[in-house]
N, C-alpha and C. Protein backbone atom coordinates (compact mmCIF):
# COMPACT_ATOMS: atom_id res chain seq x y z
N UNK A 1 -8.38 15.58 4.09
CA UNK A 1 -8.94 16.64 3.27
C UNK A 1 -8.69 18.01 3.89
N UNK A 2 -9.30 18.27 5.29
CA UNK A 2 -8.69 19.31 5.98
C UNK A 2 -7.65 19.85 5.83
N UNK A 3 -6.01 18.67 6.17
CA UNK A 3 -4.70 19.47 5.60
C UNK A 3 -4.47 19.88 4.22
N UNK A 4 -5.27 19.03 3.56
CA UNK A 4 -4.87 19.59 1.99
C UNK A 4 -5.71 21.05 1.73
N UNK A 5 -6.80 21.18 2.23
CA UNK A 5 -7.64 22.53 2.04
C UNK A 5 -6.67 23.55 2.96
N UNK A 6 -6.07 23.15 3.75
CA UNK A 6 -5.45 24.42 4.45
C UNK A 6 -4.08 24.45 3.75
N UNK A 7 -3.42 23.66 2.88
CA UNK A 7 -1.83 23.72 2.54
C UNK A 7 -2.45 24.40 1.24
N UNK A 8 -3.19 23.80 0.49
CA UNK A 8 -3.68 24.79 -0.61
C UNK A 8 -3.74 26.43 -0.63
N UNK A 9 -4.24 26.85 0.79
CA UNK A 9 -4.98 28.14 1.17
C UNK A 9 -3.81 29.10 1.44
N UNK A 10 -2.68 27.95 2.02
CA UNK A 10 -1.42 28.75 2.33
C UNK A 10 -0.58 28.83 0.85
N UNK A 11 -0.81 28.12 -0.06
CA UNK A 11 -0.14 28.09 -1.24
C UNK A 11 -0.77 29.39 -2.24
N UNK A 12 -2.01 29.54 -1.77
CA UNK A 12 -2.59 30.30 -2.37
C UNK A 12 -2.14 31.65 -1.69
N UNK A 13 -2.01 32.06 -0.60
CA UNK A 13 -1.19 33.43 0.23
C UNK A 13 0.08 33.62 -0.19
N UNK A 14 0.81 32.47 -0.62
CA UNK A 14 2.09 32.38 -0.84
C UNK A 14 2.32 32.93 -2.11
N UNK A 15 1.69 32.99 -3.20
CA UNK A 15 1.54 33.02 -4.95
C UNK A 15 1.27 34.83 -4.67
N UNK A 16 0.00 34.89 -3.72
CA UNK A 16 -0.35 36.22 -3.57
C UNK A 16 0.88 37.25 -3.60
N UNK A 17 1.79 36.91 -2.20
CA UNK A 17 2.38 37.52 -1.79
C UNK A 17 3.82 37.54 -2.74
N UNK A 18 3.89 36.32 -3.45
CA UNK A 18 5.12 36.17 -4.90
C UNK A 18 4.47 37.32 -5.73
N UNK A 19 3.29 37.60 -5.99
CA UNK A 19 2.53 38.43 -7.41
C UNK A 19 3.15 39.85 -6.80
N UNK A 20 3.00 40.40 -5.51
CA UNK A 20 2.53 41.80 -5.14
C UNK A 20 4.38 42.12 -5.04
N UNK A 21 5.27 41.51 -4.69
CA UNK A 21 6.79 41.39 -4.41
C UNK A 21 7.39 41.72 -5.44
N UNK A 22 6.74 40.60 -6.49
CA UNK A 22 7.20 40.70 -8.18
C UNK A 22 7.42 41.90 -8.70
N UNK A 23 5.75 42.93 -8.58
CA UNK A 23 5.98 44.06 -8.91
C UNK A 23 6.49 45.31 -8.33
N UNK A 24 7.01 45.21 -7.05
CA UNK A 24 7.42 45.81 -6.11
C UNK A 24 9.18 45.54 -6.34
N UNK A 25 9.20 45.12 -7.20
CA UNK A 25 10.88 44.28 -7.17
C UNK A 25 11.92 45.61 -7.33
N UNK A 26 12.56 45.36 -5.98
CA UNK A 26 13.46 46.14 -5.69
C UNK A 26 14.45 44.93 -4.72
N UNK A 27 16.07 45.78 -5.21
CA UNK A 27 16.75 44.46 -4.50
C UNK A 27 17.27 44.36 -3.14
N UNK A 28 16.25 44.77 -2.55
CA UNK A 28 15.99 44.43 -0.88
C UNK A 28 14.77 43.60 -0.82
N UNK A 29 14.23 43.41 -1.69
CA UNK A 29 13.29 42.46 -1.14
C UNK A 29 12.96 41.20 -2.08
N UNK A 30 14.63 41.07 -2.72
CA UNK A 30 14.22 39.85 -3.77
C UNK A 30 15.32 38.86 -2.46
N UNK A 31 15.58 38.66 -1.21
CA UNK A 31 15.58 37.31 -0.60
C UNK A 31 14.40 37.34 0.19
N UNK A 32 13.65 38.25 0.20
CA UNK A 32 12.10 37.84 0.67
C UNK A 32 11.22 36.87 -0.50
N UNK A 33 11.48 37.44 -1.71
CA UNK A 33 10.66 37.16 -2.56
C UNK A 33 11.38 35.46 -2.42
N UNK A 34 12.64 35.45 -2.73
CA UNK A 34 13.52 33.80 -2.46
C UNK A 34 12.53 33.20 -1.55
N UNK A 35 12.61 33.69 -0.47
CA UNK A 35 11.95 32.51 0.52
C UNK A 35 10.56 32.09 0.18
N UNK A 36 9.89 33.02 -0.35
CA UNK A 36 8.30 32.91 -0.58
C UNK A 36 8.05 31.58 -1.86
N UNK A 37 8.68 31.44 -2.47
CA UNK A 37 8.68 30.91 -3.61
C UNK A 37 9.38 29.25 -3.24
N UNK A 38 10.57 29.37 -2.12
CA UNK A 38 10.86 28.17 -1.55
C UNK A 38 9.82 27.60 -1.07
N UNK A 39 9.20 28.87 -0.18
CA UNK A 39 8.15 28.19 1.30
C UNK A 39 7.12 27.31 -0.13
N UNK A 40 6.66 28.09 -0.99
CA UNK A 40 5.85 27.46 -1.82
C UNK A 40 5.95 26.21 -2.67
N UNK A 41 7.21 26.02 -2.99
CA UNK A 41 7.71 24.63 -3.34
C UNK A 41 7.32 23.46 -2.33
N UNK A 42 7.82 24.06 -1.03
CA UNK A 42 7.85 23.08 -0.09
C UNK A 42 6.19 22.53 0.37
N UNK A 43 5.20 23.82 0.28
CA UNK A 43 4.23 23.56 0.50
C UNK A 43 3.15 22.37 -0.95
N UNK A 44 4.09 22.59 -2.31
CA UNK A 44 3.75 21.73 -2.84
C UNK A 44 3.87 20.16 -2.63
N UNK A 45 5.55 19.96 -2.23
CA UNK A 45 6.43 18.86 -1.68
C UNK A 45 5.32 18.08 -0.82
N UNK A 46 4.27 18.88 0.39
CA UNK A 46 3.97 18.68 1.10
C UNK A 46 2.26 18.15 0.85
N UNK A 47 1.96 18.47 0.24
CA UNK A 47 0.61 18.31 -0.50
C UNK A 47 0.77 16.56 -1.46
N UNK A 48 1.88 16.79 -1.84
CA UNK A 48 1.80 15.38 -2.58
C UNK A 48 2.56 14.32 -1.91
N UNK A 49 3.05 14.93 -0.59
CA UNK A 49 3.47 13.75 0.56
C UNK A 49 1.77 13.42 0.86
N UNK A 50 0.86 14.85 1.70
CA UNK A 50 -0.31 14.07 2.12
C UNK A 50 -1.00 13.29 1.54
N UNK A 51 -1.21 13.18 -0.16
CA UNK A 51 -2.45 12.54 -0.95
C UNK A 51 -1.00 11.23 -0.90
N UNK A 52 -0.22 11.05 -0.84
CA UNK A 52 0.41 9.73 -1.03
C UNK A 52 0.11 8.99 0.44
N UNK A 53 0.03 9.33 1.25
CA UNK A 53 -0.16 9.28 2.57
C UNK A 53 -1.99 8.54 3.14
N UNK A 54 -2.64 9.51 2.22
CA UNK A 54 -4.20 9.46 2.17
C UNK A 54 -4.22 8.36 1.84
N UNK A 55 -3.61 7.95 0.10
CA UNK A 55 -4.16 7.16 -0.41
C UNK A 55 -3.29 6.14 -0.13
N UNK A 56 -2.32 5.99 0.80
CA UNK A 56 -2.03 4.53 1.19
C UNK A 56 -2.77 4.17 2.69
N UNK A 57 -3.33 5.15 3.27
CA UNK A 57 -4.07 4.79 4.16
C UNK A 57 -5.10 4.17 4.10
N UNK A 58 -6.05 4.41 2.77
CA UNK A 58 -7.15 4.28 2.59
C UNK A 58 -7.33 4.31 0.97
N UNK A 59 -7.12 3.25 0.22
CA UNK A 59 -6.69 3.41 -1.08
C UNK A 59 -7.92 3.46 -2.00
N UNK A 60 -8.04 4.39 -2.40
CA UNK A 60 -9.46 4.81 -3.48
C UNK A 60 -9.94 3.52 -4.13
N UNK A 61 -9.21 2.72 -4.79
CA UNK A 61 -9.59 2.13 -5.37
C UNK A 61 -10.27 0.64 -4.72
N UNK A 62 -9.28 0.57 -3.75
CA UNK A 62 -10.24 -0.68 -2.42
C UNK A 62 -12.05 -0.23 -2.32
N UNK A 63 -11.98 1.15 -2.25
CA UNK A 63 -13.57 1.72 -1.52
C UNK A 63 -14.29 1.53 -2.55
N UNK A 64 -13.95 2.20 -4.15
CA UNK A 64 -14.88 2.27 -5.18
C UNK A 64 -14.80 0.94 -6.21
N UNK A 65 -13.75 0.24 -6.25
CA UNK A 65 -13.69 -0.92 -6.82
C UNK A 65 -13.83 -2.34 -6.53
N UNK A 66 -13.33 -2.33 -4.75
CA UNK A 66 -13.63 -3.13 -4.08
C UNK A 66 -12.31 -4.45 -4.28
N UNK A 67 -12.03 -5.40 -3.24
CA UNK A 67 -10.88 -5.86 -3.06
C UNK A 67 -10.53 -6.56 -4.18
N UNK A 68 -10.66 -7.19 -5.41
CA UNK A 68 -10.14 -7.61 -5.99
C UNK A 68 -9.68 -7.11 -7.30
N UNK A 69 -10.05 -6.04 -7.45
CA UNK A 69 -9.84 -4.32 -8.07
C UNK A 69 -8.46 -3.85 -7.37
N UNK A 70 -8.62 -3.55 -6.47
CA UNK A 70 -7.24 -3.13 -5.55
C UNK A 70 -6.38 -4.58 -5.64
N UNK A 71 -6.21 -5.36 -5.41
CA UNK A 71 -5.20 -6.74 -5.25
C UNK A 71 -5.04 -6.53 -6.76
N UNK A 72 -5.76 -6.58 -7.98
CA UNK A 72 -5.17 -5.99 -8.82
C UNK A 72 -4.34 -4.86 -9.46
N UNK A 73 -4.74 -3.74 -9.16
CA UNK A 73 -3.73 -2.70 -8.87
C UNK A 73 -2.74 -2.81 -8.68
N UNK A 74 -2.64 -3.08 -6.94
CA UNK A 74 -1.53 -3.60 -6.10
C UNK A 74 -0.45 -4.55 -7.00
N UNK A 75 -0.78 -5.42 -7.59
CA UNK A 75 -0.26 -6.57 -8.36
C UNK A 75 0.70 -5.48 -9.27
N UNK A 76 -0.18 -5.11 -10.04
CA UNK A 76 0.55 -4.01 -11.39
C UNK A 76 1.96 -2.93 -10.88
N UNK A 77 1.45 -2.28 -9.54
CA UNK A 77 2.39 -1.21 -9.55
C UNK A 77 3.50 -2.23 -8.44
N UNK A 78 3.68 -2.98 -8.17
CA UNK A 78 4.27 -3.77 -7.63
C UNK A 78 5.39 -4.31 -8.65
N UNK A 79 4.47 -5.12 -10.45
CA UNK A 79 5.32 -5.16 -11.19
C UNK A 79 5.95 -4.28 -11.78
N UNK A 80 5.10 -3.21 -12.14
CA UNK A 80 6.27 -1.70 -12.74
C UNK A 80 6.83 -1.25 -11.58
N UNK A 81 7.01 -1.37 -10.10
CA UNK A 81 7.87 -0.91 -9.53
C UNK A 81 9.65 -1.75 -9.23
N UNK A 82 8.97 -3.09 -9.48
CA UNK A 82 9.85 -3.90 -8.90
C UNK A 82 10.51 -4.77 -9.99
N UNK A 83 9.94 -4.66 -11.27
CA UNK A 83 10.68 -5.67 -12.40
C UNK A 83 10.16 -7.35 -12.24
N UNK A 84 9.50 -7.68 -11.30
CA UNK A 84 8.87 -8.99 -10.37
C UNK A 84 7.68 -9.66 -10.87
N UNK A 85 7.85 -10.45 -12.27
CA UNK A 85 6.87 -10.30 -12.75
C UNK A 85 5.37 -11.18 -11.75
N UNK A 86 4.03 -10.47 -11.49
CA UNK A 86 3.48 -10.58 -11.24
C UNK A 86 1.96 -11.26 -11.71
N UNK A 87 1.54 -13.16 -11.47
CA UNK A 87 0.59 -13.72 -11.95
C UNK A 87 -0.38 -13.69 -11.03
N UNK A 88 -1.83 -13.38 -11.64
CA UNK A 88 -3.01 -12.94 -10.88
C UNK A 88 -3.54 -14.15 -11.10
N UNK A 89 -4.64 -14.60 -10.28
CA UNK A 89 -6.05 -15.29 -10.44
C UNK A 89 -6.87 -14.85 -9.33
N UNK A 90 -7.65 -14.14 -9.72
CA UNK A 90 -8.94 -13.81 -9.07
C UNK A 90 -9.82 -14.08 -9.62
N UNK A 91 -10.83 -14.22 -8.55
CA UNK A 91 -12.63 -14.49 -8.98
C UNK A 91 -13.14 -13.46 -9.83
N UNK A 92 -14.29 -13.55 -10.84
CA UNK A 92 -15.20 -12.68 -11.56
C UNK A 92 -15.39 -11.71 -10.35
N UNK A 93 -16.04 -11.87 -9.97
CA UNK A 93 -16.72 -11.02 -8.17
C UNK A 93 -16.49 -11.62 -7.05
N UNK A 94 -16.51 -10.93 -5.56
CA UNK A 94 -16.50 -11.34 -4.91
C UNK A 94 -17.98 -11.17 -4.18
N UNK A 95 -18.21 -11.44 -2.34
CA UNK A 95 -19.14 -10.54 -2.26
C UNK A 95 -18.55 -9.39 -1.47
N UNK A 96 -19.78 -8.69 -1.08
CA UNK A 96 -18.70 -7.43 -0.74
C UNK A 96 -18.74 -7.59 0.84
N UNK A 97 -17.46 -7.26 0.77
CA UNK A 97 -16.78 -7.57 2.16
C UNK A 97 -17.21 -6.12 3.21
N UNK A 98 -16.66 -6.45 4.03
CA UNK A 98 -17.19 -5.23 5.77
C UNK A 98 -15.25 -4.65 5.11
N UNK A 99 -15.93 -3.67 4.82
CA UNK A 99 -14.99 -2.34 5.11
C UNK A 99 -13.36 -2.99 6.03
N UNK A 100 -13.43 -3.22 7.02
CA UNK A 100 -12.21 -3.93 8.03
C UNK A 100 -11.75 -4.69 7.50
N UNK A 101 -12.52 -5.95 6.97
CA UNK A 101 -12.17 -7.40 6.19
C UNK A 101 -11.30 -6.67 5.10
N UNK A 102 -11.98 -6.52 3.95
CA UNK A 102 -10.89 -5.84 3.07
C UNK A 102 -9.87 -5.10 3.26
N UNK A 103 -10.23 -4.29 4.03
CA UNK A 103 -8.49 -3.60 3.97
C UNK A 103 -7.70 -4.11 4.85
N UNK A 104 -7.98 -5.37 5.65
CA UNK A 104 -7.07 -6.47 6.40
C UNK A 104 -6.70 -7.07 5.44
N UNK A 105 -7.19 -7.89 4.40
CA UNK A 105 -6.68 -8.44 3.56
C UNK A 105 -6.12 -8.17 2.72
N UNK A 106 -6.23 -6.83 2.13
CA UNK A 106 -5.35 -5.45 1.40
C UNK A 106 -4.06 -5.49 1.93
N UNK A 107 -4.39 -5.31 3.23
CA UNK A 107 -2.80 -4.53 4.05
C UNK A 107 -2.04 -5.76 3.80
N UNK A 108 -2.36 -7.29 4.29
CA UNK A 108 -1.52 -8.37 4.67
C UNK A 108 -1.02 -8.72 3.04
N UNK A 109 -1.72 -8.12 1.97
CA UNK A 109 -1.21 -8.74 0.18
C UNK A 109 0.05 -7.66 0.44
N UNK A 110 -0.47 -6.38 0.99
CA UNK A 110 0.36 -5.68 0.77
C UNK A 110 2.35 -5.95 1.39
N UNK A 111 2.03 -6.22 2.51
CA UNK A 111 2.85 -6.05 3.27
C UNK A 111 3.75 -7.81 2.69
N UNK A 112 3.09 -8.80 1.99
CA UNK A 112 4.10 -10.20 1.94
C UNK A 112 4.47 -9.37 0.40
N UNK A 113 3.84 -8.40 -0.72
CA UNK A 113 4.59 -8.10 -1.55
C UNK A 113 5.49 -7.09 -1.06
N UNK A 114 5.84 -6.64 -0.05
CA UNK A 114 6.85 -5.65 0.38
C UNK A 114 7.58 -6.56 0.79
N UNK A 115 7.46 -7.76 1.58
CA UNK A 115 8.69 -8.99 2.04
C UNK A 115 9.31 -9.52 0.78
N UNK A 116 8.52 -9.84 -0.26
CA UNK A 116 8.98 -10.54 -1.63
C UNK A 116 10.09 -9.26 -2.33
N UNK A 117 9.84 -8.37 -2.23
CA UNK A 117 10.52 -6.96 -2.54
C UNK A 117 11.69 -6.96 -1.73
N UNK A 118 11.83 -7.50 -0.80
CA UNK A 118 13.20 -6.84 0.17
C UNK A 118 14.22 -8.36 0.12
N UNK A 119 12.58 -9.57 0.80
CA UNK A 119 13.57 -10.72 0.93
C UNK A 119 14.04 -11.72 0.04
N UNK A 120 13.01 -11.75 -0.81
CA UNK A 120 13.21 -13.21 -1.70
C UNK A 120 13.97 -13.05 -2.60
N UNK A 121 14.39 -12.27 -2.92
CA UNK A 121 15.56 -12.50 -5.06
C UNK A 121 14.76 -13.28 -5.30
N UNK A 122 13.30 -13.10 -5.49
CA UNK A 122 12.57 -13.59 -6.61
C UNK A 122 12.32 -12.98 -8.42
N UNK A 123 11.65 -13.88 -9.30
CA UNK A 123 11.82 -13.42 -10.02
C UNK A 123 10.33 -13.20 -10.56
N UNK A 124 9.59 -13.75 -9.74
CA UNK A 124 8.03 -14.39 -10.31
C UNK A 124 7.02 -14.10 -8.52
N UNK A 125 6.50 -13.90 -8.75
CA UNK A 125 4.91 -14.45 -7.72
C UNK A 125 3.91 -14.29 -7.91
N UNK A 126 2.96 -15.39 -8.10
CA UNK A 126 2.00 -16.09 -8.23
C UNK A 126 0.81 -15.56 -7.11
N UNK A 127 -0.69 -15.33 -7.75
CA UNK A 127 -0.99 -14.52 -6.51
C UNK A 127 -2.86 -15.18 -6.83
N UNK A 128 -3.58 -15.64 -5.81
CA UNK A 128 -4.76 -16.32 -6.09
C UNK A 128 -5.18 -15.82 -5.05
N UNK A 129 -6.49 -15.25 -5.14
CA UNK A 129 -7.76 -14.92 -4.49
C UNK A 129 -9.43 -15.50 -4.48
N UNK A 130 -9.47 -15.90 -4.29
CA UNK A 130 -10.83 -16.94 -4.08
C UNK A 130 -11.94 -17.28 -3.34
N UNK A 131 -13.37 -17.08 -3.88
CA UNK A 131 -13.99 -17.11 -2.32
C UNK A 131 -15.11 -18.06 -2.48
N UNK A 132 -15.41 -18.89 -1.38
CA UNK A 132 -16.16 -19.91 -1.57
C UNK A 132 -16.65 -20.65 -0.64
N UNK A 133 -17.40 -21.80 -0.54
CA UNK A 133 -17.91 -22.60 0.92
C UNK A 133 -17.24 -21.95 1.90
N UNK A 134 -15.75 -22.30 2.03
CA UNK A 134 -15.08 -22.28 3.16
C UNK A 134 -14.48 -20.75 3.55
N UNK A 135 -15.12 -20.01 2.71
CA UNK A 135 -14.03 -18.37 3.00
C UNK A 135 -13.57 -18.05 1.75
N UNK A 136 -12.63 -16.94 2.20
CA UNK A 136 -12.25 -16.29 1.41
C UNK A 136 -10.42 -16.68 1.43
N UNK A 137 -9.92 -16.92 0.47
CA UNK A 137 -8.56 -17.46 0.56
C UNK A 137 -7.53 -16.52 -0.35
N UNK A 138 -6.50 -16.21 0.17
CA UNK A 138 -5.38 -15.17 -0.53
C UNK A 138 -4.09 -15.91 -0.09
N UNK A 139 -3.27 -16.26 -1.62
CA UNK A 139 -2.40 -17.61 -1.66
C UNK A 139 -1.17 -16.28 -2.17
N UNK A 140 -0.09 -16.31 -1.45
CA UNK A 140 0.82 -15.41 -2.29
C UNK A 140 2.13 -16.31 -2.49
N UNK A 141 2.30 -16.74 -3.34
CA UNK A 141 3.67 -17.97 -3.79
C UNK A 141 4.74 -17.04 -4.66
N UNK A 142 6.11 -17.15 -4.32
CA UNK A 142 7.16 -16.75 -4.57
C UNK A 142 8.14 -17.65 -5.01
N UNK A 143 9.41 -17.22 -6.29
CA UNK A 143 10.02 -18.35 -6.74
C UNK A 143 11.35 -17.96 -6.24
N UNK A 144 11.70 -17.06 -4.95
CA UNK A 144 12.62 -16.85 -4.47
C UNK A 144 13.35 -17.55 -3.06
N UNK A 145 14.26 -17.08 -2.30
CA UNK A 145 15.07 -18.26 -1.80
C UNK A 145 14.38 -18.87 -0.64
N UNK A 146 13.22 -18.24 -0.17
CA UNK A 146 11.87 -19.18 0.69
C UNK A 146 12.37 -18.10 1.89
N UNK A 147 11.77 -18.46 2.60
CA UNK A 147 11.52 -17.92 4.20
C UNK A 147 12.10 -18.97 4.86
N UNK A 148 13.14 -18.73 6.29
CA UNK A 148 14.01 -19.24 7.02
C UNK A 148 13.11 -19.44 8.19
N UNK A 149 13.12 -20.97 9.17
CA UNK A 149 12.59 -21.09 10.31
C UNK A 149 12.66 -20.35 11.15
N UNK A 150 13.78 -19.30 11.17
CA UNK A 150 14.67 -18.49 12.15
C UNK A 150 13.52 -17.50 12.23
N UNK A 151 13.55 -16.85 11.20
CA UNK A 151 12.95 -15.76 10.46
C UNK A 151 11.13 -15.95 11.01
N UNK A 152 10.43 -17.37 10.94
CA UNK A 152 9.02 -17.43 11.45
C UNK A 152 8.61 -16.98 13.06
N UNK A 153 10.37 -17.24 13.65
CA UNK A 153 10.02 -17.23 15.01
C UNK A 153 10.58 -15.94 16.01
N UNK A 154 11.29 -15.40 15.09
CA UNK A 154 11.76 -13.86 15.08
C UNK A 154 11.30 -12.80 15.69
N UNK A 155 10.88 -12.38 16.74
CA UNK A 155 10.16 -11.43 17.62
C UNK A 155 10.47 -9.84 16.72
N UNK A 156 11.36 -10.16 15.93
CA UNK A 156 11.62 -8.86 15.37
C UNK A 156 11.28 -8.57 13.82
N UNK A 157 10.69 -9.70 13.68
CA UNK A 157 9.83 -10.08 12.42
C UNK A 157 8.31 -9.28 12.05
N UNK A 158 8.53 -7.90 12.14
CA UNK A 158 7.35 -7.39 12.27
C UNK A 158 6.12 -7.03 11.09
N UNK A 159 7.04 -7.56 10.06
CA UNK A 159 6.12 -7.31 8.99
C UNK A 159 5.02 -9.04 9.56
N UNK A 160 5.97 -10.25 9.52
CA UNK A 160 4.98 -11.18 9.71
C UNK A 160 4.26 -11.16 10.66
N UNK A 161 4.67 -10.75 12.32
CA UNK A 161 3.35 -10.25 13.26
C UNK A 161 2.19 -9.56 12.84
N UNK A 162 2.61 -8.73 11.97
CA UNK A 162 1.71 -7.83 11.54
C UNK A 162 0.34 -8.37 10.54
N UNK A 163 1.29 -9.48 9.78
CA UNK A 163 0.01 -9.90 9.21
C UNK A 163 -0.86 -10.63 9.78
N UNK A 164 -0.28 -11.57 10.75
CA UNK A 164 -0.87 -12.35 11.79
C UNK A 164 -1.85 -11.74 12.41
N UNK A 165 -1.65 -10.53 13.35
CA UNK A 165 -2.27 -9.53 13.84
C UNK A 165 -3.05 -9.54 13.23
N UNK A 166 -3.35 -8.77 11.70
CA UNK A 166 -4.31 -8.42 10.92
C UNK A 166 -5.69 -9.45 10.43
N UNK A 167 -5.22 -10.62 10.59
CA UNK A 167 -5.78 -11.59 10.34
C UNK A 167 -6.79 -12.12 11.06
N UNK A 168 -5.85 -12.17 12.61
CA UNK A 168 -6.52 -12.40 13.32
C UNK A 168 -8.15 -11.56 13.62
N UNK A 169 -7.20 -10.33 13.33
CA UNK A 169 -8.26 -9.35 14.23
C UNK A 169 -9.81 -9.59 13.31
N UNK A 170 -9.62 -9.93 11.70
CA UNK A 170 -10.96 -9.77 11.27
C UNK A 170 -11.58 -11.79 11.71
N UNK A 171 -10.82 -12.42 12.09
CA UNK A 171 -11.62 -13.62 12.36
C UNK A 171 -10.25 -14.78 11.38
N UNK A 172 -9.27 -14.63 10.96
CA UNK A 172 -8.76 -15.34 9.52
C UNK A 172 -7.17 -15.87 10.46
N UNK A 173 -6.88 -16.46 9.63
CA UNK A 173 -5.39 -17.30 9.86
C UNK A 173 -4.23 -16.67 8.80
N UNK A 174 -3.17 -16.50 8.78
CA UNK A 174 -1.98 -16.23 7.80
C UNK A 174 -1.14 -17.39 8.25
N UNK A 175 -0.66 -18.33 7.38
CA UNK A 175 0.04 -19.39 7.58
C UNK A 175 1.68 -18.87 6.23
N UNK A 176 2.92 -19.00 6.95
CA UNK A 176 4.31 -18.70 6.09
C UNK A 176 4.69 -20.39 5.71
N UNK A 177 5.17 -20.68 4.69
CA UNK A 177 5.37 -22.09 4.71
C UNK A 177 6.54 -21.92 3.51
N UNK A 178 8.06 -22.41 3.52
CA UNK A 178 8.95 -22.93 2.09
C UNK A 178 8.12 -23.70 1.35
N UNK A 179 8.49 -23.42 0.01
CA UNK A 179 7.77 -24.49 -0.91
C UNK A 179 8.91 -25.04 -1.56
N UNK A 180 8.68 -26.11 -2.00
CA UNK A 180 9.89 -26.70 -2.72
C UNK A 180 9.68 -26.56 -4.20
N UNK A 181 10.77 -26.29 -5.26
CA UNK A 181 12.24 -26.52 -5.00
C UNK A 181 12.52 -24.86 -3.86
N UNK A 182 12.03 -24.17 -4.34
CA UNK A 182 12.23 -22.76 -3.27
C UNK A 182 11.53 -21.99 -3.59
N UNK A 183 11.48 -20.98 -2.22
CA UNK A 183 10.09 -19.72 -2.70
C UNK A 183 9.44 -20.01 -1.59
N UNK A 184 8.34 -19.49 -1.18
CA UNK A 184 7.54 -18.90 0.03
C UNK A 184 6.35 -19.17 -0.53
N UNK A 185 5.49 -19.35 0.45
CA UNK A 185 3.85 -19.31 0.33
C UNK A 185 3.24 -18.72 2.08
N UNK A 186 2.50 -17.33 1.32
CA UNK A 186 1.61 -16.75 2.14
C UNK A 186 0.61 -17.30 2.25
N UNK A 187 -0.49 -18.05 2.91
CA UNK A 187 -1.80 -18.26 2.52
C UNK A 187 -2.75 -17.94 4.02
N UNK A 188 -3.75 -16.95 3.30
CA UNK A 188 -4.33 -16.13 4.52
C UNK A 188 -5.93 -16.56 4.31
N UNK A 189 -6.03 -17.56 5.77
CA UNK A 189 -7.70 -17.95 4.76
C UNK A 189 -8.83 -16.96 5.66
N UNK A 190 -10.00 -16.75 5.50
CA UNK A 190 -10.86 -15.97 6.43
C UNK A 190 -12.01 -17.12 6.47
N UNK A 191 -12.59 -17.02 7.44
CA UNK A 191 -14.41 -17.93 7.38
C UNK A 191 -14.89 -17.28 6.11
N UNK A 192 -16.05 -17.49 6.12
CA UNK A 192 -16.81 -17.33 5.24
C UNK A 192 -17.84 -16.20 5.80
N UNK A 193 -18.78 -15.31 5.18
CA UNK A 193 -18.83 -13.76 6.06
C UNK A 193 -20.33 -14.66 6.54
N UNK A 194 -21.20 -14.07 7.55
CA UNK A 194 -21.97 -14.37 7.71
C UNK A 194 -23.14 -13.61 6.96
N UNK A 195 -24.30 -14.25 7.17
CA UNK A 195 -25.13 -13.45 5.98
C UNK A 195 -26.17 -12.92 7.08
């Protein structure tokens, strides 16, 4: 919020100083006026880098809708970004998760639909969220050319460390597995929260 209140403030000096130039226009000072009007583009450029930035850090709709609101989302702009058509099953409600839990489980949907995006030439994935006795379970199945053994054990495999990592850290498992005839299965289970 800070950088955006101060890129605003400078956008706003910048417009100032375009208004007072404008009427002052004489042609010694129209590559001043040029730059002022660049700097101001750029400071727009820069404003809608930070809110893209914000909101993948911390995605509005995870906080006010809560995770199966966002895994929906996520699902949608995934299919209008990627052509990939995307099948949901989620629960009516969940309960509400600790702030960490969710956006661990956010990041790790996120990050196997960025693998399905790069690795699989899929055409389909299948996506189930569920919570119950045993936890909370997030199944991500793909009808593309599967995940390679090579590839599980890969030190340079950092999207899958990463989910591992993530998993771990709130208490949960991420298991990569081929499915047959082909295609991938993510399945990331958590305990069950304590009450």
């Amino acid at each position: 919020d800070k950088i955006g209140q101060t890129l605003t403030a400078k956008k706003m000096d910048l417009r100032w100083a375009e208004k007072h130039l404008t009427s002052e226009s004489t042609q010694a000072l129209n590559p001043i006026l040029e730059r002022i009007v660049e700097a101001g583009e750029l400071v727009d450029s820069t404003l809608d880098s930070v809110q893209r930035i914000a909101s993948e850090l911390r995605p509005r709709v995870l906080e006010d809708l809560g995770l199966a609101a966002a895994v929906q989302h996520e699902a949608l702009r995934f299919q209008e970004r990627t052509g990939v058509i995307c099948r949901l099953k989620t629960p009516e409600s969940l309960p509400t998760l600790p702030p960490e839990v969710a956006m661990a489980v956010f990041r790790i949907f996120q990050e196997a639909l960025t693998n399905v995006a790069r690795h699989a030439e899929s055409t389909e994935v299948e996506v189930e969220l569920e919570y119950g006795a045993d936890g909370l379970v997030l199944r991500i199945t793909d009808n593309g050319k599967g995940i390679q053994d090579s590839n599980l054990e890969d030190a340079r495999s950092l999207g899958l460390l990463g989910m591992k990592e993530r998993a771990q850290a709130v208490g949960g498992q991420v298991d990569f597995k081929l499915v047959s005839p082909h295609g991938t299965l993510v399945n990331l289970a958590l305990p069950p929260l304590k009450q």
